[in-house]
Protein backbone atom coordinates (compact mmCIF):
# COMPACT_ATOMS: atom_id res chain seq x y z
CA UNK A 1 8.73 -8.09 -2.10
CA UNK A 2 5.52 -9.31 -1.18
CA UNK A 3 3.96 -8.81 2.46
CA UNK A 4 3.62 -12.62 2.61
CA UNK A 5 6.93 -13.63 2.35
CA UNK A 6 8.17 -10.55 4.32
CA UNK A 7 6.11 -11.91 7.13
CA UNK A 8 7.55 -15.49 6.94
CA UNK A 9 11.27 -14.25 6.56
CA UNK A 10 10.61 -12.37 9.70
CA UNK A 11 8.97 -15.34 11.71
CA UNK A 12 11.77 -17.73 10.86
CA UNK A 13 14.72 -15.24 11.44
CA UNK A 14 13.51 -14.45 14.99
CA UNK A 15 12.59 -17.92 15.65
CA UNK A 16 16.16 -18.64 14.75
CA UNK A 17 17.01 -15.82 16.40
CA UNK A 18 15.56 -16.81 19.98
CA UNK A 19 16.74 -20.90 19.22
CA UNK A 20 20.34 -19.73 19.25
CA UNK A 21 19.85 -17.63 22.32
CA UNK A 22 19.14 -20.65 23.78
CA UNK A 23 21.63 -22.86 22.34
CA UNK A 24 24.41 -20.50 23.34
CA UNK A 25 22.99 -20.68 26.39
CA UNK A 26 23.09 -23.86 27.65
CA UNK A 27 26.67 -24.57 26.20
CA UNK A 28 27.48 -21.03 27.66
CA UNK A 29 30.36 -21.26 30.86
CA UNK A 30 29.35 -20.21 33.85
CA UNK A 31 32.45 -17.07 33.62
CA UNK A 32 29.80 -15.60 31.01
CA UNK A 33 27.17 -15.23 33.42
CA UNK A 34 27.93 -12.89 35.85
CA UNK A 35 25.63 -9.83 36.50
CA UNK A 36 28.31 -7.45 34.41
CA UNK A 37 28.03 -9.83 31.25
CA UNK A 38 24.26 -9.77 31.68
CA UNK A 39 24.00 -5.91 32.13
CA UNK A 40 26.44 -5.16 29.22
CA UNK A 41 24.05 -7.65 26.86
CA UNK A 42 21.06 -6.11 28.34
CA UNK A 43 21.65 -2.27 27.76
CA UNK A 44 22.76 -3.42 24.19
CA UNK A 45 19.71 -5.21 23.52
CA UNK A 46 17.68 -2.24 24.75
CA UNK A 47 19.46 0.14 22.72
CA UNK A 48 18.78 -1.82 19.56
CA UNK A 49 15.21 -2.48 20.50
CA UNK A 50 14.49 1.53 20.90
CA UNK A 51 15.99 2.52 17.69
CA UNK A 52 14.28 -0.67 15.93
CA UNK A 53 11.02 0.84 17.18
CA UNK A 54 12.07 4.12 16.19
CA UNK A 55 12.15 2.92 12.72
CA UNK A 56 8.98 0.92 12.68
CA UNK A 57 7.28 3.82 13.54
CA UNK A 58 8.43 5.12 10.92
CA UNK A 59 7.99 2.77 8.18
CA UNK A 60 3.87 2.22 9.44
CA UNK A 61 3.45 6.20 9.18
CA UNK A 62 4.85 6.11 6.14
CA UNK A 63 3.23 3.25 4.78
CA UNK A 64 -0.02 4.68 6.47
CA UNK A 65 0.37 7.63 4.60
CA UNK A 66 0.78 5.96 1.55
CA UNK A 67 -2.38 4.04 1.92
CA UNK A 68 -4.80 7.10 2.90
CA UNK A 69 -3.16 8.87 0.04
CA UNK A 70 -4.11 6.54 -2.24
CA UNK A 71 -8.30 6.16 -0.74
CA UNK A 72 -8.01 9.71 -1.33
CA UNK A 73 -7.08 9.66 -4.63
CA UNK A 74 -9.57 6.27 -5.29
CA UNK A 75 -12.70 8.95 -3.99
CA UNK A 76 -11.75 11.97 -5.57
CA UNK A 77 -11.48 10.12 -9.10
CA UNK A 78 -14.95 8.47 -8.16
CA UNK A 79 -16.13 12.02 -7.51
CA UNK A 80 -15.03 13.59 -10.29
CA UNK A 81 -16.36 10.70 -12.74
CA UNK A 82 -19.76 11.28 -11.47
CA UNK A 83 -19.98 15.45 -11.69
CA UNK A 84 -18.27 14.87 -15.18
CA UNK A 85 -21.02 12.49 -16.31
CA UNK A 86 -23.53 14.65 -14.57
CA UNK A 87 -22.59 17.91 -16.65
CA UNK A 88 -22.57 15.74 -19.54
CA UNK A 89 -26.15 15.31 -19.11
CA UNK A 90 -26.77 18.99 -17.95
CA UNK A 91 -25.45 20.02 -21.57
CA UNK A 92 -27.49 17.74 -23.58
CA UNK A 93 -28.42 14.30 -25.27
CA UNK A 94 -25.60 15.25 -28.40
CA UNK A 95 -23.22 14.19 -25.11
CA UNK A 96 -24.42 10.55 -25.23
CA UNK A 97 -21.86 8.91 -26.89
CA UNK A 98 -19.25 10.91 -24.62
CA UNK A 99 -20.72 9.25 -21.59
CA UNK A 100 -20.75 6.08 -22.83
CA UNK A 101 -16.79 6.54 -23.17
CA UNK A 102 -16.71 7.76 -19.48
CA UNK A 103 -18.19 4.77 -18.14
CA UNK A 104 -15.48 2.74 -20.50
CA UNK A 105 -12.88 4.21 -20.01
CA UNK A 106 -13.32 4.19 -16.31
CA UNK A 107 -13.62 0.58 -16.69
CA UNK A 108 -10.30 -0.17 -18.39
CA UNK A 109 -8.37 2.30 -15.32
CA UNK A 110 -9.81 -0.43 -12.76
CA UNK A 111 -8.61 -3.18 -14.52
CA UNK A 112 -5.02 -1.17 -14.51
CA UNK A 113 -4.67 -0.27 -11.35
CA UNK A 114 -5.96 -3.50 -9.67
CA UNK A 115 -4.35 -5.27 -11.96
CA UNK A 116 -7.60 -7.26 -12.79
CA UNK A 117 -6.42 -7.47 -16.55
CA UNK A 118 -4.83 -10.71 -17.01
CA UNK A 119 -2.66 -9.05 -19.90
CA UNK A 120 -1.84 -5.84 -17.85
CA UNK A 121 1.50 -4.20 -19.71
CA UNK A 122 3.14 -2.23 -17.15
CA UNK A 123 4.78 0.11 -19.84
CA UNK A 124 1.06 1.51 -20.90
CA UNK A 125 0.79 2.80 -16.73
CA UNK A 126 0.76 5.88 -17.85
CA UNK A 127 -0.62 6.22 -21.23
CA UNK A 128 -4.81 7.05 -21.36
CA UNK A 129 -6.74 4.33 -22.70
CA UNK A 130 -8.18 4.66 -26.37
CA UNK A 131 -11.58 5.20 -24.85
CA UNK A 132 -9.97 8.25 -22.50
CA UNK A 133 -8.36 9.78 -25.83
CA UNK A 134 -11.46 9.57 -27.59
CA UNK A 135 -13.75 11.18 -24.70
CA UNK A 136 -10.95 13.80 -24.98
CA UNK A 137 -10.98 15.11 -28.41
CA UNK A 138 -15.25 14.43 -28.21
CA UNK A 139 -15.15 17.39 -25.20
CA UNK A 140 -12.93 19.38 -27.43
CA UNK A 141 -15.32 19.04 -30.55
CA UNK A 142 -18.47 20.51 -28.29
CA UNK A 143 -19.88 23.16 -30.15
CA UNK A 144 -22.29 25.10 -27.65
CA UNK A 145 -25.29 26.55 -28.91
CA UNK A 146 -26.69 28.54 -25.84
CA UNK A 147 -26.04 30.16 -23.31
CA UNK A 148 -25.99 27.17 -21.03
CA UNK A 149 -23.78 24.47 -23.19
CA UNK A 150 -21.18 27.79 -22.98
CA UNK A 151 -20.96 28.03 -19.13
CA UNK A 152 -21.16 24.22 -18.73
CA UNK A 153 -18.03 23.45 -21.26
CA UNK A 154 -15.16 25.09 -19.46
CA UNK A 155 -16.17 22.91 -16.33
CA UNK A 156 -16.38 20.34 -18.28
CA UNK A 157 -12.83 20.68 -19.71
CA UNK A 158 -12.01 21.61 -15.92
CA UNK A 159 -12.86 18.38 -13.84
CA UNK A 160 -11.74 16.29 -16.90
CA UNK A 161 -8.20 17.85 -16.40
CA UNK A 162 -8.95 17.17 -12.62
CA UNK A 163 -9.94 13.60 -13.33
CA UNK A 164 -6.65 12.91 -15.58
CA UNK A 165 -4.65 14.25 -12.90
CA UNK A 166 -5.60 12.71 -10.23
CA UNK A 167 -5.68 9.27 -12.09
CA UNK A 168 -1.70 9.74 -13.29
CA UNK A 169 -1.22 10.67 -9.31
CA UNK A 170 -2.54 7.38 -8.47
CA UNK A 171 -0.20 5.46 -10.76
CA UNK A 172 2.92 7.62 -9.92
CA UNK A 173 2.30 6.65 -6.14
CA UNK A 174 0.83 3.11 -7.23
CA UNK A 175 2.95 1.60 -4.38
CA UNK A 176 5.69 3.19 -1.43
CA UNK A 177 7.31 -0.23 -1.76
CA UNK A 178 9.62 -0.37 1.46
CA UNK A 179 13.45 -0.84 0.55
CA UNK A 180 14.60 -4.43 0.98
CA UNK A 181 18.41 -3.24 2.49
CA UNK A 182 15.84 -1.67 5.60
CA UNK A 183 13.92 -4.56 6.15
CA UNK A 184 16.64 -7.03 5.59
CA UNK A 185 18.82 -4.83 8.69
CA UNK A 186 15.46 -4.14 10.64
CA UNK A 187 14.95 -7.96 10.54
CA UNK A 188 18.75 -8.74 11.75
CA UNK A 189 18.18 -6.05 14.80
CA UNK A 190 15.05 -8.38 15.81
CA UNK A 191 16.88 -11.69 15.41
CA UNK A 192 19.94 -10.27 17.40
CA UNK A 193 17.15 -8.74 20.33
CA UNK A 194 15.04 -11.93 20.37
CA UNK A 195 18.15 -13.40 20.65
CA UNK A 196 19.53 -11.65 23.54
CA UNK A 197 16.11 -12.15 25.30
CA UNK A 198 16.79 -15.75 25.81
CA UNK A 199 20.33 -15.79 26.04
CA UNK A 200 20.20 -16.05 29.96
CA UNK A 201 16.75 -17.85 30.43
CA UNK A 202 16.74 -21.13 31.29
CA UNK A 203 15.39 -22.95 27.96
CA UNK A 204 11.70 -24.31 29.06
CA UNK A 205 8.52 -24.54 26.80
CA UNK A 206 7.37 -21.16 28.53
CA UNK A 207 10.34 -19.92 27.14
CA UNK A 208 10.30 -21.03 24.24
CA UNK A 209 6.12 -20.42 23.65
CA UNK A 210 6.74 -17.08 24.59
CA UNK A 211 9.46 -16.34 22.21
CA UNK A 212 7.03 -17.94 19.31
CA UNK A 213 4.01 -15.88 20.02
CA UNK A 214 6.43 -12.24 20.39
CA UNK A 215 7.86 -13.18 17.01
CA UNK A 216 4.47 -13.94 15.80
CA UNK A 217 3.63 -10.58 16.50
CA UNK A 218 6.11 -8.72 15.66
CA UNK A 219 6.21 -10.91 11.85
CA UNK A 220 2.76 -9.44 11.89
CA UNK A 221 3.92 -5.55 12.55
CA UNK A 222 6.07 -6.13 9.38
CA UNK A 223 3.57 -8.05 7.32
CA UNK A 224 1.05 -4.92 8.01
CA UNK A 225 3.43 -2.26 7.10
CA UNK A 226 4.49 -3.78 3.95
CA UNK A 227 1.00 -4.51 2.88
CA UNK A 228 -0.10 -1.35 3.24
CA UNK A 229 2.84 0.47 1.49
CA UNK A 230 1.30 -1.68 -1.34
CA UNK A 231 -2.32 -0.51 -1.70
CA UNK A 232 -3.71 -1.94 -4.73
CA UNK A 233 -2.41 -5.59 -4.23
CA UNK A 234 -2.66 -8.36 -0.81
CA UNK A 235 -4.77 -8.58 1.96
CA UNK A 236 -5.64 -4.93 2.65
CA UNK A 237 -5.70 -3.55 -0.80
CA UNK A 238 -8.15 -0.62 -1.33
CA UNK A 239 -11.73 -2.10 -2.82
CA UNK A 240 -12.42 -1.13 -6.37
CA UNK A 241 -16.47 -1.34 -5.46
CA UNK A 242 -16.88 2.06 -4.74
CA UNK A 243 -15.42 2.98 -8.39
CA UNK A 244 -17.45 -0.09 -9.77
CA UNK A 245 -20.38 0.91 -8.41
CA UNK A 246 -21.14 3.68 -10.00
CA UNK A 247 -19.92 2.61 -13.71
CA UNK A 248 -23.43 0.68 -14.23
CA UNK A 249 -25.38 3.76 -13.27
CA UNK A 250 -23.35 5.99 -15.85
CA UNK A 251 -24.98 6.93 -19.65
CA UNK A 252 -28.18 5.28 -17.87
């Protein structure tokens, strides 16, 4: 579910939600307002709203956790692509071709995990580009000579286990997508609190401003949280320049 229409589902249901607060209101008799009506509404409301906000905090740590997870993941394969390339060159120029294959195959795990590719095949997530398989078996065919190319190869076969790790851990947690039953009861709770807030309010355009900009902002809570549980797509994905960057400056 994307974070835009998240965002607009939540607007609209508390917007609803606060309309019909007022519309019971006015055609509400006057035997439903006395002060032990309004308390027994009022203590409901407020136990919904603390256990909604229990849960919100928990679905923005999560899907904060998510997101750093992931910029973790996005530097250390950066890192690693750059000491790989570097003990490529420390071992000699017979490596050449090798990090030519770096720098492509780094290329082709952008275009896969932002999804630049217009022809992206979900069912290939997981399987290492032709240029990765070939860099593979190209490490594996070294042949040292010296006494150097021999201390240099098992760190080479090292951080390029590291790098293939860490890129299968970014597709495995490619997205913490948030489950659609919580949001859809998450979103009820805030149409039934907005709700109760202008249940016994006379209906005014302060009111009814006020309810607009709340749901505004709490639409925008939501839209955040799901956004972020989804860190490679919307408004707040994670930049690919920092990977980009340094492809150009590879087998230069």
């Amino acid at each position: 579910m994307s974070s835009q229409l998240v965002f607009l589902v939540t607007f609209v249901s508390i917007a609803v939600g606060g309309a019909l607060g007022m519309l019971i209101r006015i055609r509400l008799p006057d035997a439903g307002l006395i002060a032990e009506s309004k308390e027994v509404v009022r203590l409901g409301a407020s136990l919904m709203g603390t256990v909604a906000a229990l849960v919100l905090g928990l679905m923005i740590a999560s899907a904060k956790n998510s997101y750093d997870t992931q910029i973790a993941n996005v530097r250390q394969l950066t890192a690693n692509i750059i000491l790989l390339d570097e003990l490529l060159e420390q071992y000699g120029p017979e490596t050449r071709e090798a990090r030519t294959m770096i720098r492509r195959a780094a290329a082709i795990t952008v275009q896969r995990v932002w999804q630049e590719s217009v022809a992206t095949d979900t069912t290939e997530t997981f399987t290492p580009s032709r240029a990765a398989a070939q860099f593979f078996l190209t490490l594996e065919s070294l042949s040292p000579t010296n006494d150097v190319q021999r201390a240099i190869k098992p760190r080479l076969m090292d951080v390029a286990t590291d790098l293939t790790r860490t890129r299968l851990l970014m597709f495995v947690h490619f997205d913490n997508p948030i489950p659609a039953p919580l949001l859809i009861i998450v979103i009820l709770w805030l149409t039934v609190i907005f709700a109760s807030f202008t249940l016994f309010a006379d209906a005014n355009a302060v009111v009814a401003v006020a309810s607009l900009v709340y749901a505004l902002a709490v639409s925008s809570a939501l839209f955040l949280i799901v956004d972020m549980s989804q860190p490679f797509t919307g408004l707040m994905k994670i930049p690919s320049e920092q990977l980009k960057h340094v492809l150009p400056q590879l087998a230069s």
